[in-house]
Protein backbone atom coordinates (compact mmCIF):
# COMPACT_ATOMS: atom_id res chain seq x y z
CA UNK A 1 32.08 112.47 79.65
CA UNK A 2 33.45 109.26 79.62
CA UNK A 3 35.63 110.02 77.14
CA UNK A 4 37.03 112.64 79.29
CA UNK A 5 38.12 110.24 82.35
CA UNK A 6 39.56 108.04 79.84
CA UNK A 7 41.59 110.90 78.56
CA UNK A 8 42.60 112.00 81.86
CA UNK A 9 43.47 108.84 83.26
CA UNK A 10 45.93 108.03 80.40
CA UNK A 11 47.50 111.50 81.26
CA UNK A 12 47.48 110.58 84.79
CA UNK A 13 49.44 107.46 83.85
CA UNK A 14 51.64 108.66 81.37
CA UNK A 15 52.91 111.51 83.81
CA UNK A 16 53.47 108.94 86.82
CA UNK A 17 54.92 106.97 84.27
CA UNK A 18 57.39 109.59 83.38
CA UNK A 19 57.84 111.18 86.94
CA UNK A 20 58.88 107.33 87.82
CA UNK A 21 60.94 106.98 85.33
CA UNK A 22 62.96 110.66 86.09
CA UNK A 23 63.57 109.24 89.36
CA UNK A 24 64.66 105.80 88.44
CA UNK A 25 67.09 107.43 86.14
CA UNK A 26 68.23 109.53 88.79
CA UNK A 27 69.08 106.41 91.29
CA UNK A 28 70.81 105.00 88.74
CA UNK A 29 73.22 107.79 88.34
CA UNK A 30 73.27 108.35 91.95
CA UNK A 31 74.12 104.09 92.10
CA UNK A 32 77.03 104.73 88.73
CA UNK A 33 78.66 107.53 90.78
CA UNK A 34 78.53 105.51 94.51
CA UNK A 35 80.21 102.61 92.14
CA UNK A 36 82.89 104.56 90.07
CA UNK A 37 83.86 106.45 93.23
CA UNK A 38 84.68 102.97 95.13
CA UNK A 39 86.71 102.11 91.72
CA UNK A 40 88.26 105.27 91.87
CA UNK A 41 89.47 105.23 95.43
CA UNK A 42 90.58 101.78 95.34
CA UNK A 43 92.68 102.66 91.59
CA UNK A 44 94.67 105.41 93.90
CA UNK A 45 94.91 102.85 96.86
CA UNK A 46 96.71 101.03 94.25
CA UNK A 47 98.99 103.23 92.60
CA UNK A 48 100.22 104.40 96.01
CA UNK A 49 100.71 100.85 97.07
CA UNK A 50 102.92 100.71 94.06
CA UNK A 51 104.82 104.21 94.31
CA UNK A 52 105.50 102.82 97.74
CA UNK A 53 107.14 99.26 96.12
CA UNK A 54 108.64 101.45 93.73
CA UNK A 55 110.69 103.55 96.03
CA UNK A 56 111.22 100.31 98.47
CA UNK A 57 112.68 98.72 95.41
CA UNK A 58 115.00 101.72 94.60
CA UNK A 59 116.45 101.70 98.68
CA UNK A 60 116.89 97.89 98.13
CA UNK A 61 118.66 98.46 94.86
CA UNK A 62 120.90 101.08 96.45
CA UNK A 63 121.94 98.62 99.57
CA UNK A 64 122.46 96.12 97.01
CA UNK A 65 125.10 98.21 95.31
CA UNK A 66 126.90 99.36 98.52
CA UNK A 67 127.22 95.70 99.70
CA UNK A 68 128.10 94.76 96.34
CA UNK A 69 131.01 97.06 97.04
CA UNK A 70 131.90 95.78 100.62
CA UNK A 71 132.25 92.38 99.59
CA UNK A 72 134.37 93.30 96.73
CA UNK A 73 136.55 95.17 98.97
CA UNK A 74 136.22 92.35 101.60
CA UNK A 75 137.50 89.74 98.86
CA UNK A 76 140.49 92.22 97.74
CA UNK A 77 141.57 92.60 101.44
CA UNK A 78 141.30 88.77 101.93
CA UNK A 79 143.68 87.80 98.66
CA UNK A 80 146.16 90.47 100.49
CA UNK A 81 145.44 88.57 103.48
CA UNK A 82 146.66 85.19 101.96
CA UNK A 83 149.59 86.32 100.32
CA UNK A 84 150.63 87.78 103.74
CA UNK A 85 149.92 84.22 105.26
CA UNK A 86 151.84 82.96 102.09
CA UNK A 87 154.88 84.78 102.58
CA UNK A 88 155.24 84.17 106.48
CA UNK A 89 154.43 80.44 105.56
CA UNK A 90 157.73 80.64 103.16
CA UNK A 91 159.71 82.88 105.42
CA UNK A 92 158.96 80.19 108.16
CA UNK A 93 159.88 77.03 106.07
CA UNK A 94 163.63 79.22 105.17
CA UNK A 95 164.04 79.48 108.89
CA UNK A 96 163.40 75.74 109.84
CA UNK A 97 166.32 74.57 106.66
């Protein structure tokens, strides 16, 4: 008989033993998923973040080019603007002879 209740608690404990450690697997899954999900959502915070540089970067590029153009144009309309000044200057100097 006592051989019996030794039995029987050994089965006891080797079931709550097993039914503990189910569940303690279980948490840690439940504690991996919580954790990659947070890694997840931050990794697309991210690359949105940097789509949104990206495309900021492109617009700046772009502005860059048109005023790259308006001071070229400015600088071609200001040598035209000197030799203008240059020719009334000797024009003037003719006059004063």
């Amino acid at each position: 008989m006592e051989a019996y209740i030794g039995i029987g608690c050994t089965m006891l404990g080797l079931l709550i033993g097993l039914l503990t450690f189910g569940r303690n697997r279980d948490k840690d899954v439940k504690a991996d998923a919580a954790k990659r999900a947070v890694i997840e959502t931050t990794l697309d915070t991210i690359s949105n973040g940097v789509e949104l540089i990206r495309i900021d970067l492109k617009a700046n590029e772009k502005q860059m080019d048109v005023l790259a153009e308006r001071v070229a144009r400015v600088e071609e309309s200001s040598k035209h603007a000197h030799k203008r000044f240059d020719n009334l200057k000797v024009i003037q100097e003719t006059q004063q002879v």
